[in-house]
Structures are given as structure tokens and as C-alpha cells.
C-alpha atoms as a PDB file:
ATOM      1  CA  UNK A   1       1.554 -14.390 -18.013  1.00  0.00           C
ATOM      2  CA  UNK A   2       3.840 -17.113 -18.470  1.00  0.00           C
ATOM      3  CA  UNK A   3       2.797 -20.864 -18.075  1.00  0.00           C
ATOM      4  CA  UNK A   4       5.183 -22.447 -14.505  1.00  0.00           C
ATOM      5  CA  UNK A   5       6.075 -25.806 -12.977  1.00  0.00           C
ATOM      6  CA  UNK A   6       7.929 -26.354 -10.091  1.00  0.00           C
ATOM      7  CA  UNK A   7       8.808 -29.178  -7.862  1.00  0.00           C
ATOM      8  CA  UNK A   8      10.275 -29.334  -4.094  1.00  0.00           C
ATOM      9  CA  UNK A   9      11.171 -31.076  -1.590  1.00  0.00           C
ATOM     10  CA  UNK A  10      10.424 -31.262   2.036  1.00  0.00           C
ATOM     11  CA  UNK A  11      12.438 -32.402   4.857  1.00  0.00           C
ATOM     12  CA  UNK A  12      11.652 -35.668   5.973  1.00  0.00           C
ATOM     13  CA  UNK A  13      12.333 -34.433   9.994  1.00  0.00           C
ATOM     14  CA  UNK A  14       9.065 -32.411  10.093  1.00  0.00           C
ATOM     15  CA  UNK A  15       6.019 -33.594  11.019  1.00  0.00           C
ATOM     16  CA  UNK A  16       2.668 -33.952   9.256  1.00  0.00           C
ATOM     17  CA  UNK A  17       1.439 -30.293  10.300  1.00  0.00           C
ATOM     18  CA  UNK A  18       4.558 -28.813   9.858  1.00  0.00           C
ATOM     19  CA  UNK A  19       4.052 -30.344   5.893  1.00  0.00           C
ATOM     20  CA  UNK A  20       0.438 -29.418   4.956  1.00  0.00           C
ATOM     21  CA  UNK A  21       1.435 -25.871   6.306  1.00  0.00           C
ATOM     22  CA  UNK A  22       4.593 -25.615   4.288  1.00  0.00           C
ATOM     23  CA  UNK A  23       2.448 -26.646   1.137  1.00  0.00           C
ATOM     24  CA  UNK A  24       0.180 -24.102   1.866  1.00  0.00           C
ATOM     25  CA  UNK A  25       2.139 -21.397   2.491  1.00  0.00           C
ATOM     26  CA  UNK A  26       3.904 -21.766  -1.060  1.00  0.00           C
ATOM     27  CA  UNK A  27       0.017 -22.317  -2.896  1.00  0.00           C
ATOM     28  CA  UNK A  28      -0.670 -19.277  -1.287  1.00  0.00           C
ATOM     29  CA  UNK A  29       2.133 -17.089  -2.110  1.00  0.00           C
ATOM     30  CA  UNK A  30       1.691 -18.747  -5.850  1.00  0.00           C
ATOM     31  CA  UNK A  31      -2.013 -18.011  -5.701  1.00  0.00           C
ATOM     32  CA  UNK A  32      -1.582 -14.349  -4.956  1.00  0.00           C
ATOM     33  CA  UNK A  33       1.482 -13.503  -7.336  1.00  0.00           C
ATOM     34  CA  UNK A  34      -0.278 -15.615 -10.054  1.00  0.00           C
ATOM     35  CA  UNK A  35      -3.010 -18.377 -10.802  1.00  0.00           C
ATOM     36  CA  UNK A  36      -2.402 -21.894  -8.980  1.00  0.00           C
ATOM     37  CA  UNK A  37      -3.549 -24.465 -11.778  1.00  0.00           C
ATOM     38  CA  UNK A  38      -2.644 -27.804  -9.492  1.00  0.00           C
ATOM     39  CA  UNK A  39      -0.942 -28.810  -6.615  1.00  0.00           C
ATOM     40  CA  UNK A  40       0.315 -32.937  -6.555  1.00  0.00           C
ATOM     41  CA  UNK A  41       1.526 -34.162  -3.310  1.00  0.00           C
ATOM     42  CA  UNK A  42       3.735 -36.792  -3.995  1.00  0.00           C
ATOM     43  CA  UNK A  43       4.611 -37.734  -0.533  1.00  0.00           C
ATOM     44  CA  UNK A  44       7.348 -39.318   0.762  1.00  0.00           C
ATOM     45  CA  UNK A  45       9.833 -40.971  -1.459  1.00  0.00           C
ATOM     46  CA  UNK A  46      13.736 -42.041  -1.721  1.00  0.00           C
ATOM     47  CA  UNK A  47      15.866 -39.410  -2.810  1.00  0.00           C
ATOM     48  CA  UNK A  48      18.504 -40.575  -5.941  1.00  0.00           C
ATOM     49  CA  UNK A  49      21.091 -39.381  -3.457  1.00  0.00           C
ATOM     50  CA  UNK A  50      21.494 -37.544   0.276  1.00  0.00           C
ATOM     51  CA  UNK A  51      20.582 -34.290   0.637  1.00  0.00           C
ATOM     52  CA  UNK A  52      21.726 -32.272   3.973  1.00  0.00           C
ATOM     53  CA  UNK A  53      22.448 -36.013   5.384  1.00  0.00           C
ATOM     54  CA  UNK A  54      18.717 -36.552   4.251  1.00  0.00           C
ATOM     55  CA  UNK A  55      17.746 -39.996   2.549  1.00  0.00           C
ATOM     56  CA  UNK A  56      14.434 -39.131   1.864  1.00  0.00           C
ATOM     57  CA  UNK A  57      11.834 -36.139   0.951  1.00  0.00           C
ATOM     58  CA  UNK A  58       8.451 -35.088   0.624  1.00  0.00           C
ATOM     59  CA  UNK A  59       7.866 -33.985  -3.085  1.00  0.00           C
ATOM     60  CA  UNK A  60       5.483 -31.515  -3.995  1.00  0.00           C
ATOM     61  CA  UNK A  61       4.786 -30.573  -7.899  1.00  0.00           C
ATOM     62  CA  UNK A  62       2.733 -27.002  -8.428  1.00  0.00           C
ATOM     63  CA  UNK A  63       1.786 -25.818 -11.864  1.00  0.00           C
ATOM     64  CA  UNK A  64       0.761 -22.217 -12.194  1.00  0.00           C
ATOM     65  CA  UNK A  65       0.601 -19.131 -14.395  1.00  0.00           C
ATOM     66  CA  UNK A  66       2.296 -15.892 -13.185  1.00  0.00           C
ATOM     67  CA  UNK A  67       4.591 -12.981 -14.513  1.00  0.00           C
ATOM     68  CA  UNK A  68       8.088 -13.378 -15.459  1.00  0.00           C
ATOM     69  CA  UNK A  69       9.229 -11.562 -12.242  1.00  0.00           C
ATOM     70  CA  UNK A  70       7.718 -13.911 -10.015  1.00  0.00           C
ATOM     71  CA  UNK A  71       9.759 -17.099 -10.542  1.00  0.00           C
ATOM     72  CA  UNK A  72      12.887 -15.234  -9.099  1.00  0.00           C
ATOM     73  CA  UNK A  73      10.773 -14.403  -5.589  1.00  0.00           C
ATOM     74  CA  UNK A  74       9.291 -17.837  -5.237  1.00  0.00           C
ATOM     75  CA  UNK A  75      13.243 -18.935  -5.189  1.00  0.00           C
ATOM     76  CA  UNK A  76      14.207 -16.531  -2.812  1.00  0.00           C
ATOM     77  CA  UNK A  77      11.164 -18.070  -0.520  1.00  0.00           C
ATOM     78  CA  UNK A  78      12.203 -21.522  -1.237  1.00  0.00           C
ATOM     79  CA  UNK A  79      16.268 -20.507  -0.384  1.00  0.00           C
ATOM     80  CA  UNK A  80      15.024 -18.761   3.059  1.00  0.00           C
ATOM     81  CA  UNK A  81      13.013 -21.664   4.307  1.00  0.00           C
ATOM     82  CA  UNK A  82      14.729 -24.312   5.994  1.00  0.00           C
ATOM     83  CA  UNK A  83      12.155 -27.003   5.420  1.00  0.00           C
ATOM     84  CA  UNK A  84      12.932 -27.284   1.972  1.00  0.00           C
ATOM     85  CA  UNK A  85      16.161 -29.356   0.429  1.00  0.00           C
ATOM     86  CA  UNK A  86      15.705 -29.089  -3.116  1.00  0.00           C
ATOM     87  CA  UNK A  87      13.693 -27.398  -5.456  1.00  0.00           C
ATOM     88  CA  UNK A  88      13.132 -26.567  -9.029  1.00  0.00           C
ATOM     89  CA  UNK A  89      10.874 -23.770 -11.143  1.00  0.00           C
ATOM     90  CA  UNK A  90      10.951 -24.044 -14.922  1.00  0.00           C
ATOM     91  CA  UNK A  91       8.742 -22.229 -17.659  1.00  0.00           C
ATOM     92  CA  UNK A  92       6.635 -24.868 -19.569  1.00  0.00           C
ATOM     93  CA  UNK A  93       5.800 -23.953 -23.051  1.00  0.00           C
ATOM     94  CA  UNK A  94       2.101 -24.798 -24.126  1.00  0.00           C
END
């Protein structure tokens, strides 16, 4: 199992519920395909630039362990929801 970190970002046009569900739904899919070591909610912050007319997101950083395989399936979950602008999964090396 390979060491994971990724980071997204959540539309500012949701509400609070809509959030903590979206966050949970990804630690679970992590925690089933692989072991969740931490989730960090950022909250909201000031994108560098607009993102779908957005000014703003709610960041979210997970670190996790999980086969090589899985990476590619979290990003196919991340492209199909429409909650999320922007996201990013790279391998960390410990």
C-alpha cells in the first residue's frame, strides 16, 4: 500500500449539510478502498483565482494509505460530483 494526500475543494453555493456530507462521503469511500490516516477541514477560503465563476472554496486535505489502483477511482468520484471545483491526489513518499 502506497502512502496518499489529496486536497479538494467544495463549492461555496452549498450549504453546511450539503458540506459535512460531501466530506463524508469521500472519508468513506477512502476508508473502505484503503486506511484514512486524517481528514483537515480547512474551511472556507479565497481561491488564487475563479473557478466555475466561483471566488471562493471549501478546502478539504485527506491523507491515507491505499493500493495503487485506487487513486484513479477516487478521481473518477471527484470528476462525477458536481460539488467539487478542484482537486488534487498525489503519492507522498515517507
Amino acid at each position: 500500500m502506497n502512502k496518499y494526500e489529496t486536497i479538494y475543494i467544495i463549492s461555496p453555493t452549498i450549504d453546511e449539510e450539503q458540506v459535512k456530507a460531501t466530506v463524508e462521503k469521500f472519508s468513506n469511500l477512502v476508508s473502505e478502498n484503503g486506511e484514512l490516516e486524517k481528514v483537515e477541514e480547512w474551511g472556507r477560503k479565497k481561491l488564487a483565482y475563479e473557478v466555475q465563476d466561483q471566488k471562493e472554496g471549501y478546502y478539504v486535505l485527506m491523507n491515507f494509505s491505499a493500493n495503487p489502483d485506487f487513486p484513479s477511482e477516487l478521481e473518477r468520484n471527484f470528476k462525477i460530483t458536481e460539488d467539487i471545483l478542484k482537486y488534487l491526489i498525489i503519492r507522498r513518499d515517507v
